[in-house]
PDB file of N, CA and C in Angstrom:
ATOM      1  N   UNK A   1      76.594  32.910 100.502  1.00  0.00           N
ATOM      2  CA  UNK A   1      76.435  33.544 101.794  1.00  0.00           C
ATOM      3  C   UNK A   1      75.820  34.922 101.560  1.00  0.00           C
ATOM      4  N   UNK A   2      75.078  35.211 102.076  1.00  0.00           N
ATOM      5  CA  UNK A   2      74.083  36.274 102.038  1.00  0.00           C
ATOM      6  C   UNK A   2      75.010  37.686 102.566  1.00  0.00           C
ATOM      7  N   UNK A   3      75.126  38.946 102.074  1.00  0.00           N
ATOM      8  CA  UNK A   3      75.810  39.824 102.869  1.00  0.00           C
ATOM      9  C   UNK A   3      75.340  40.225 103.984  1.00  0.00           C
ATOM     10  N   UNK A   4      74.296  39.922 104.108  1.00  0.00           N
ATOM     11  CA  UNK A   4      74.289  40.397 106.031  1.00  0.00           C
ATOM     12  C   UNK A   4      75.679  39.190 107.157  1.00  0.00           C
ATOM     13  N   UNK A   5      75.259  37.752 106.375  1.00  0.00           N
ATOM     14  CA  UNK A   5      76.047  36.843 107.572  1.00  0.00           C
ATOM     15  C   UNK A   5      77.662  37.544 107.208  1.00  0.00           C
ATOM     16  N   UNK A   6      77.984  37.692 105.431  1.00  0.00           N
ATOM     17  CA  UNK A   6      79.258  38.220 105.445  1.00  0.00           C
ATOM     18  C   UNK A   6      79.893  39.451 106.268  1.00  0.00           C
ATOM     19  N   UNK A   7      78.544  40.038 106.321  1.00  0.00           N
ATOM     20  CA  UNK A   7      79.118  42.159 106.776  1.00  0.00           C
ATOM     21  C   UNK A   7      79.287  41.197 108.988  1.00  0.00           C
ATOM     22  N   UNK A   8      78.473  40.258 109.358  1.00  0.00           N
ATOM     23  CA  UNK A   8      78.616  39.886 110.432  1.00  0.00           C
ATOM     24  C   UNK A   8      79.988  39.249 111.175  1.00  0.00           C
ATOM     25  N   UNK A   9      80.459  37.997 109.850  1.00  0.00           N
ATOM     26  CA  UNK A   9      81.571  37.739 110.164  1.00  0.00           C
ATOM     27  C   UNK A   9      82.609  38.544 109.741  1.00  0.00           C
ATOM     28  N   UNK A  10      82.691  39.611 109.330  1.00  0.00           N
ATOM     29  CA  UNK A  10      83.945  40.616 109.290  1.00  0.00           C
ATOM     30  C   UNK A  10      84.131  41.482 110.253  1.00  0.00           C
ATOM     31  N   UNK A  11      82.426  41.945 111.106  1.00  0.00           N
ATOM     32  CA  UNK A  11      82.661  42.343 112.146  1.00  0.00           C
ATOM     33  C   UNK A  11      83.674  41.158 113.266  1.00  0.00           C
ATOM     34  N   UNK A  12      83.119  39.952 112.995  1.00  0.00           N
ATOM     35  CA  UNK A  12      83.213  39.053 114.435  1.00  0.00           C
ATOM     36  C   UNK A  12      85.142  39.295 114.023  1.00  0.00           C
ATOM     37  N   UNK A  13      85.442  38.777 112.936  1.00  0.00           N
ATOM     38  CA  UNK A  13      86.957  38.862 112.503  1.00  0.00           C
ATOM     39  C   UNK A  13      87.866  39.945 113.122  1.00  0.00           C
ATOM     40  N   UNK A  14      87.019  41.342 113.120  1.00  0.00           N
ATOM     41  CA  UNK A  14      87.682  42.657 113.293  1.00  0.00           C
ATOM     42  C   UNK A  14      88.117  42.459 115.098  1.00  0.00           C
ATOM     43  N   UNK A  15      86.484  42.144 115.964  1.00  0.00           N
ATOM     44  CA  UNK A  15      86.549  41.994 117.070  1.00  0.00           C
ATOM     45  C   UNK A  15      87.511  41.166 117.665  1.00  0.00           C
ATOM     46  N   UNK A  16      88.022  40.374 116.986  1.00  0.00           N
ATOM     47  CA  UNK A  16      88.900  38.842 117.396  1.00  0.00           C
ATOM     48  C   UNK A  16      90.380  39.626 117.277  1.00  0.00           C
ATOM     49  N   UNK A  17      90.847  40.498 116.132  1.00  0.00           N
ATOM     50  CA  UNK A  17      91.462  40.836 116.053  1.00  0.00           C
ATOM     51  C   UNK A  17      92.060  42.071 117.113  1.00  0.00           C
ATOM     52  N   UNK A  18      91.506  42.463 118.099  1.00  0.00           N
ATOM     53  CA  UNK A  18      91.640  43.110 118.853  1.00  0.00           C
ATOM     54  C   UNK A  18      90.931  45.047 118.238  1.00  0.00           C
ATOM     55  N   UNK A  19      89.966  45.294 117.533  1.00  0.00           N
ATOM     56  CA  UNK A  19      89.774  46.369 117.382  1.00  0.00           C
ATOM     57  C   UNK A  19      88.881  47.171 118.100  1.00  0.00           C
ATOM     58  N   UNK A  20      88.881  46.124 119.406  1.00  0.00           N
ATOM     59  CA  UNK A  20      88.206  47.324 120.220  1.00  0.00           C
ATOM     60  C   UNK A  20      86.520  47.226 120.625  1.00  0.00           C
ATOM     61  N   UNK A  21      86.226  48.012 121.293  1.00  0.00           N
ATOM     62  CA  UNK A  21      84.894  47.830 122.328  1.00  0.00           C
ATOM     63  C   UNK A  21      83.906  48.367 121.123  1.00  0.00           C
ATOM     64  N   UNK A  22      84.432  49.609 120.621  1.00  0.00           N
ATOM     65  CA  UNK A  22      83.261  49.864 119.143  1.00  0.00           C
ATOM     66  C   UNK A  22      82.998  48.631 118.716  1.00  0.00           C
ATOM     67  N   UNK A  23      83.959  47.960 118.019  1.00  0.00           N
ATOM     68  CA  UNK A  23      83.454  46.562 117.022  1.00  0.00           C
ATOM     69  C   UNK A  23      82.422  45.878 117.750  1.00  0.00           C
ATOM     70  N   UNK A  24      83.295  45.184 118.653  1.00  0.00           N
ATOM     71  CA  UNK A  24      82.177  44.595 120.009  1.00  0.00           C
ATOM     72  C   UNK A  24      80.934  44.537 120.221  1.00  0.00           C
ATOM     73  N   UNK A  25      80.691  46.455 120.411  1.00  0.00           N
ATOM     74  CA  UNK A  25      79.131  46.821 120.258  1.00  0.00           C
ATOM     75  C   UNK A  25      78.866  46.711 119.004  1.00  0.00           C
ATOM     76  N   UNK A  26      79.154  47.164 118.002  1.00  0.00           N
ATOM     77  CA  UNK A  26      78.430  46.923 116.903  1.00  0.00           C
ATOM     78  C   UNK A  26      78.134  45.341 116.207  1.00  0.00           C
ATOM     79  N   UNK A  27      79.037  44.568 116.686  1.00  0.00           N
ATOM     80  CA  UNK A  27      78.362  42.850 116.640  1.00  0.00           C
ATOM     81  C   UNK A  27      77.513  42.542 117.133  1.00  0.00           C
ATOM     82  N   UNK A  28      77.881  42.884 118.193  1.00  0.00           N
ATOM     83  CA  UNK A  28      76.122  42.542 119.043  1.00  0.00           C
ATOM     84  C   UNK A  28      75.121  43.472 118.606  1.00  0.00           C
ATOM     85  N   UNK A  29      74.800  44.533 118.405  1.00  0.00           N
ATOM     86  CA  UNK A  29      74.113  45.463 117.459  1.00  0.00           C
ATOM     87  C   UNK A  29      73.228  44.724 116.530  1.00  0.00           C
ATOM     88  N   UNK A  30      74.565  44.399 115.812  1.00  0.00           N
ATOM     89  CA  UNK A  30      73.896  43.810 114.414  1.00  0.00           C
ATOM     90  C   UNK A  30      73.415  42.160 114.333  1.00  0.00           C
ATOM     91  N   UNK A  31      74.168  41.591 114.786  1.00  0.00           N
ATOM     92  CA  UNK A  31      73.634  40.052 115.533  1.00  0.00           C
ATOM     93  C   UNK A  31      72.425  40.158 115.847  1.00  0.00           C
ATOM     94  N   UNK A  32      71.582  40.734 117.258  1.00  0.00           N
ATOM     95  CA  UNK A  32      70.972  41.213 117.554  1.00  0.00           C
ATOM     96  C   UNK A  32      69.369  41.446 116.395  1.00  0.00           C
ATOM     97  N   UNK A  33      70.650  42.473 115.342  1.00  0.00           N
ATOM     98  CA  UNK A  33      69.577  42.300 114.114  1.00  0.00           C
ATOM     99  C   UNK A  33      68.734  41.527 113.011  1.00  0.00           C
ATOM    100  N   UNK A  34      69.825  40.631 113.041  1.00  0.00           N
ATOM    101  CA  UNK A  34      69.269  39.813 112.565  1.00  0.00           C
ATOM    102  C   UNK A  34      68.721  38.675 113.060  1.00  0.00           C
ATOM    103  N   UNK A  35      68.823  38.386 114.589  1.00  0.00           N
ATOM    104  CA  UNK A  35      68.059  37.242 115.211  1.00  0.00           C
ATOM    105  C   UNK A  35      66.996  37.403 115.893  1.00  0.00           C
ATOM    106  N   UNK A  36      66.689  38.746 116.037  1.00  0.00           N
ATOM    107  CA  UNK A  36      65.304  39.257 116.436  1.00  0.00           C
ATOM    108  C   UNK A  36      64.358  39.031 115.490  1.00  0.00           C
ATOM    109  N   UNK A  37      64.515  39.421 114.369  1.00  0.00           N
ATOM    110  CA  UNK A  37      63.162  39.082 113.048  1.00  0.00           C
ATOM    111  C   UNK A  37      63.263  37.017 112.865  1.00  0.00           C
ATOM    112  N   UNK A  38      64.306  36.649 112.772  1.00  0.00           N
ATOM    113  CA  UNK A  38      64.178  35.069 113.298  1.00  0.00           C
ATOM    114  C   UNK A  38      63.235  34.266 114.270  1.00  0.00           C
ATOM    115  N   UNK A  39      63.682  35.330 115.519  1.00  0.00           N
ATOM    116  CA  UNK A  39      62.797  34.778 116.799  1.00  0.00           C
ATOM    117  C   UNK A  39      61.184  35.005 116.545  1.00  0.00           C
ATOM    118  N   UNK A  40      61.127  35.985 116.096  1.00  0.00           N
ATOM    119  CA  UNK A  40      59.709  36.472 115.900  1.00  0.00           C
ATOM    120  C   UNK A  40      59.051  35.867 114.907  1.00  0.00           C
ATOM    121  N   UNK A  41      59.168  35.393 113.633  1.00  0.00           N
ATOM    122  CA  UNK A  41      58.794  34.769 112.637  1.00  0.00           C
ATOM    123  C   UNK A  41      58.627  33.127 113.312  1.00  0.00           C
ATOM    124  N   UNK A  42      59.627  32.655 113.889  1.00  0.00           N
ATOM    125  CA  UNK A  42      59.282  31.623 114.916  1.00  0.00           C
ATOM    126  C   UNK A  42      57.853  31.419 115.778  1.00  0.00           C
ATOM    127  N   UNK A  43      58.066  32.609 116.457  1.00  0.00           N
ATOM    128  CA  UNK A  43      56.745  32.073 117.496  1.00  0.00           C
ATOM    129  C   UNK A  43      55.673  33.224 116.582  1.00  0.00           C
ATOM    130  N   UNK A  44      55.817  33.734 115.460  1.00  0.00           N
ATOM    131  CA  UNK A  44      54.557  33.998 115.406  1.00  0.00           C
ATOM    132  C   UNK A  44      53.920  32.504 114.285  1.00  0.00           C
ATOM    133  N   UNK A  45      54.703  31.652 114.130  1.00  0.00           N
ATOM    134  CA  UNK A  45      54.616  30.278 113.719  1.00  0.00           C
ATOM    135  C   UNK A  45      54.947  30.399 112.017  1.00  0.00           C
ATOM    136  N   UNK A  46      55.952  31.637 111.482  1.00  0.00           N
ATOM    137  CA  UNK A  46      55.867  31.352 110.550  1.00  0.00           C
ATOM    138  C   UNK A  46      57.500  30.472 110.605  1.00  0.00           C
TER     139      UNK A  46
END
């Protein structure tokens, strides 16, 4: 597992755990980060 998906699911873990609206935003933040360069590599057809 690559450390970005790891550093992701420890956020998602923290959030589940009740730590709050920070975590929250920063999942989606970082989610965010990494599925934007996905989408784009997609339709630019790579």
């Amino acid at each position: 597992m690559s450390w970005l998906a790891s550093d992701l699911l420890e956020l998602k873990r923290l959030a589940q755990g009740g730590a709050g609206a920070l975590i929250e935003h920063l999942l989606r933040e970082y989610a965010l980060n990494i599925i934007a360069p996905g989408v784009a590599d997609v339709r630019a057809g790579g």
